[in-house]
N, C-alpha and C. Protein backbone atom coordinates (compact mmCIF):
# COMPACT_ATOMS: atom_id res chain seq x y z
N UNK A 1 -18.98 22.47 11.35
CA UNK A 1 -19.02 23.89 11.68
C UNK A 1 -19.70 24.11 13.03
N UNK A 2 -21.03 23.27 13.41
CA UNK A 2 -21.43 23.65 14.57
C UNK A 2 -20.47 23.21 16.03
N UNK A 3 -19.64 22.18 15.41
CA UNK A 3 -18.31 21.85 16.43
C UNK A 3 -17.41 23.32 16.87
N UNK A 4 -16.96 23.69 15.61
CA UNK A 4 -16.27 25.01 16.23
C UNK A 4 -17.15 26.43 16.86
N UNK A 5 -18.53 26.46 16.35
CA UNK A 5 -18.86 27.42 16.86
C UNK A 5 -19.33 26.74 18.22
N UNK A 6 -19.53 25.46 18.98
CA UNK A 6 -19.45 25.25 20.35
C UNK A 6 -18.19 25.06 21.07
N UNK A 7 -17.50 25.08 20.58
CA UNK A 7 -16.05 25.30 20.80
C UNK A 7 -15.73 26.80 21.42
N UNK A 8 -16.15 27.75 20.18
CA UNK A 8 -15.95 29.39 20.42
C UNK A 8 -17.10 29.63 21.40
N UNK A 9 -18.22 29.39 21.85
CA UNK A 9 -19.06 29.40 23.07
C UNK A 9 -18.34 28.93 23.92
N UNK A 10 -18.25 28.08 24.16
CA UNK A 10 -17.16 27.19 25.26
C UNK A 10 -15.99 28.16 26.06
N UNK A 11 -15.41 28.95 25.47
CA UNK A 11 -14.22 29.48 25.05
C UNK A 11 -14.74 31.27 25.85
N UNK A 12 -15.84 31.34 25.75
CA UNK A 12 -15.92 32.50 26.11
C UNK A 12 -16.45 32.35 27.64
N UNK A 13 -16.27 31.45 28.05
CA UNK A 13 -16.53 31.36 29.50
C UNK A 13 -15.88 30.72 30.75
N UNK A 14 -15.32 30.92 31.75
CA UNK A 14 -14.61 30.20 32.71
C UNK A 14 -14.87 28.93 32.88
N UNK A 15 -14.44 28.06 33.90
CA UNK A 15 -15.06 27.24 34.51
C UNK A 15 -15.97 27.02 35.57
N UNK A 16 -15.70 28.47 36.09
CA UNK A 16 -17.26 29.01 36.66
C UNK A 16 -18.43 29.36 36.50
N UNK A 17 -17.81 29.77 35.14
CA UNK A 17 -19.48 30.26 33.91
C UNK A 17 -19.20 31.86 34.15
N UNK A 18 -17.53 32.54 34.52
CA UNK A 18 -17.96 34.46 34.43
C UNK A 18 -17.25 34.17 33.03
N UNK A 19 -17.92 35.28 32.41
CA UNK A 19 -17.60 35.81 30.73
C UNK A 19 -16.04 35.77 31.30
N UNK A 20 -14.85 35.27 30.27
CA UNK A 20 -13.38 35.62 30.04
C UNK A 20 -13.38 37.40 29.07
N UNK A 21 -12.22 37.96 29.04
CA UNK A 21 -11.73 39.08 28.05
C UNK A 21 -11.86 38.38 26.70
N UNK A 22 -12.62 38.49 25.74
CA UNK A 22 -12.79 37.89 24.50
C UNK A 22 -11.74 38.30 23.62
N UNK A 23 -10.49 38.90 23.82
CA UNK A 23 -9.71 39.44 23.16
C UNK A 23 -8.18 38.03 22.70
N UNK A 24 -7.94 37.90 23.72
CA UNK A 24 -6.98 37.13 23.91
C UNK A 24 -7.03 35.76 23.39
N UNK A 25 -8.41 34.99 24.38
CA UNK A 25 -8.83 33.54 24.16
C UNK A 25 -8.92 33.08 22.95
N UNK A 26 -9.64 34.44 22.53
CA UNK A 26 -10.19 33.95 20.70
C UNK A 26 -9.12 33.75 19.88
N UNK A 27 -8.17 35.10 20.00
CA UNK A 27 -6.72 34.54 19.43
C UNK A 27 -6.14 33.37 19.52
N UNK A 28 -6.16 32.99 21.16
CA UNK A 28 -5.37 31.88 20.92
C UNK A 28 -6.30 30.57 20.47
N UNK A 29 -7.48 30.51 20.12
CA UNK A 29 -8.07 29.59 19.88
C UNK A 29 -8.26 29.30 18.12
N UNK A 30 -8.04 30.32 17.43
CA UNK A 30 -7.91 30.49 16.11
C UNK A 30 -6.96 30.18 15.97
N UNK A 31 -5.35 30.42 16.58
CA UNK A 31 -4.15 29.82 16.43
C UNK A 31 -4.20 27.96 16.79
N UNK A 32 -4.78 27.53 17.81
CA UNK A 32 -5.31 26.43 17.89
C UNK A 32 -6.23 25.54 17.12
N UNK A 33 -6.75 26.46 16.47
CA UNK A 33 -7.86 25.64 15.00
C UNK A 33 -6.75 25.38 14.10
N UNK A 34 -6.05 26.82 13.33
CA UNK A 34 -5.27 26.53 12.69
C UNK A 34 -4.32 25.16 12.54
N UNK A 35 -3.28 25.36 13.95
CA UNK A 35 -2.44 24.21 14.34
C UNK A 35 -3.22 22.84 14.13
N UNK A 36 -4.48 22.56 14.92
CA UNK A 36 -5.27 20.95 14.34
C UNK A 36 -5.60 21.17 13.03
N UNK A 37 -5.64 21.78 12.37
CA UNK A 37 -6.00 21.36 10.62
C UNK A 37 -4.70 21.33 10.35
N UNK A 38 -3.49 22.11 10.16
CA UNK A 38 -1.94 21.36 9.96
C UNK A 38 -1.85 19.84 10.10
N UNK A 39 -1.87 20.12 11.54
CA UNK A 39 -1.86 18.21 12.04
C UNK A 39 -2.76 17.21 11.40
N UNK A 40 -3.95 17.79 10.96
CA UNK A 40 -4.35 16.81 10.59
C UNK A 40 -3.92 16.64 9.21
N UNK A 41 -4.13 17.56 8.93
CA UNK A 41 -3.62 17.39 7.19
C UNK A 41 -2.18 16.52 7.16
N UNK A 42 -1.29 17.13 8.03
CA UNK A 42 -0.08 15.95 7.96
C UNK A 42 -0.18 14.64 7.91
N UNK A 43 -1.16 14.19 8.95
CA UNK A 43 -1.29 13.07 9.39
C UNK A 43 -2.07 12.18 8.18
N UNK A 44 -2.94 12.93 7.77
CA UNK A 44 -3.31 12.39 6.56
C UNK A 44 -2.39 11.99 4.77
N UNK A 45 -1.86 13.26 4.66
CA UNK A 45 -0.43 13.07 3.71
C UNK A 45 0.21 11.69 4.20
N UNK A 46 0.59 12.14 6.06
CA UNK A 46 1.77 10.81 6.00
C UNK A 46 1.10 9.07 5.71
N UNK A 47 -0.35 9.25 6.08
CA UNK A 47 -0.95 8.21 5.76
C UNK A 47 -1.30 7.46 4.63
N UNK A 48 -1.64 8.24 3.67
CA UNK A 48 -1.68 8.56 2.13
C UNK A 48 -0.24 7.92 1.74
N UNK A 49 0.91 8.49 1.75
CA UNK A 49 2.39 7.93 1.58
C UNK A 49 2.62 6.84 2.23
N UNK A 50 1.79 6.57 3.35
CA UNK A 50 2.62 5.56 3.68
C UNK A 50 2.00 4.56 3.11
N UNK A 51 0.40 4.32 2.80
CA UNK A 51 -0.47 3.59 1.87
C UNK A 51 0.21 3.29 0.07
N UNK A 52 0.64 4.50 -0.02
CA UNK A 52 1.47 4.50 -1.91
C UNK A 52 2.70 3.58 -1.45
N UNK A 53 3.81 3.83 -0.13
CA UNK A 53 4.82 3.10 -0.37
C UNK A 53 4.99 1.51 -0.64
N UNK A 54 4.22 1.47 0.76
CA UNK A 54 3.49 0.13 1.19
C UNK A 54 3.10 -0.87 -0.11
N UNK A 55 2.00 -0.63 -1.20
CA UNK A 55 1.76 -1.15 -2.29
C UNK A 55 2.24 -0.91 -3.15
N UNK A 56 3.88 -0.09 -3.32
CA UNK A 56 4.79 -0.27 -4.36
C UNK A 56 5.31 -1.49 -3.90
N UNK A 57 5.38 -1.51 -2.88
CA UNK A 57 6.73 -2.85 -1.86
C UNK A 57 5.78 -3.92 -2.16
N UNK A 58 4.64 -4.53 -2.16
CA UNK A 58 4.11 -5.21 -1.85
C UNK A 58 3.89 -5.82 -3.60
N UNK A 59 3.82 -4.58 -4.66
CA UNK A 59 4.07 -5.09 -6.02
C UNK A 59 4.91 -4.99 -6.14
């Protein structure tokens, strides 16, 4: 948790350090959290399956 809330600090500032419009960024950064927990979760399922196939084949 303290990863994403330095993330959302991060997020509210340029690369110059002036405050961004907090309106927009945050959106798209919540759509961006979202999207990496999908992915990961996939990635984990496909790993998971591919671990079950693997040791059916192998018995």
């Amino acid at each position: 948790m303290k990863l994403f809330k330095y993330i959302d600090d991060l997020d509210k500032y340029t690369k110059n350090g002036d405050k961004k419009d907090n309106k927009k960024p945050v959106d798209i950064w919540k759509g961006l959290k979202i999207f990496a927990i999908l992915f990961f979760a996939f990635i984990v399922t496909v790993v998971i399956l591919f671990f079950v196939i693997y040791s059916n084949i192998t018995v």
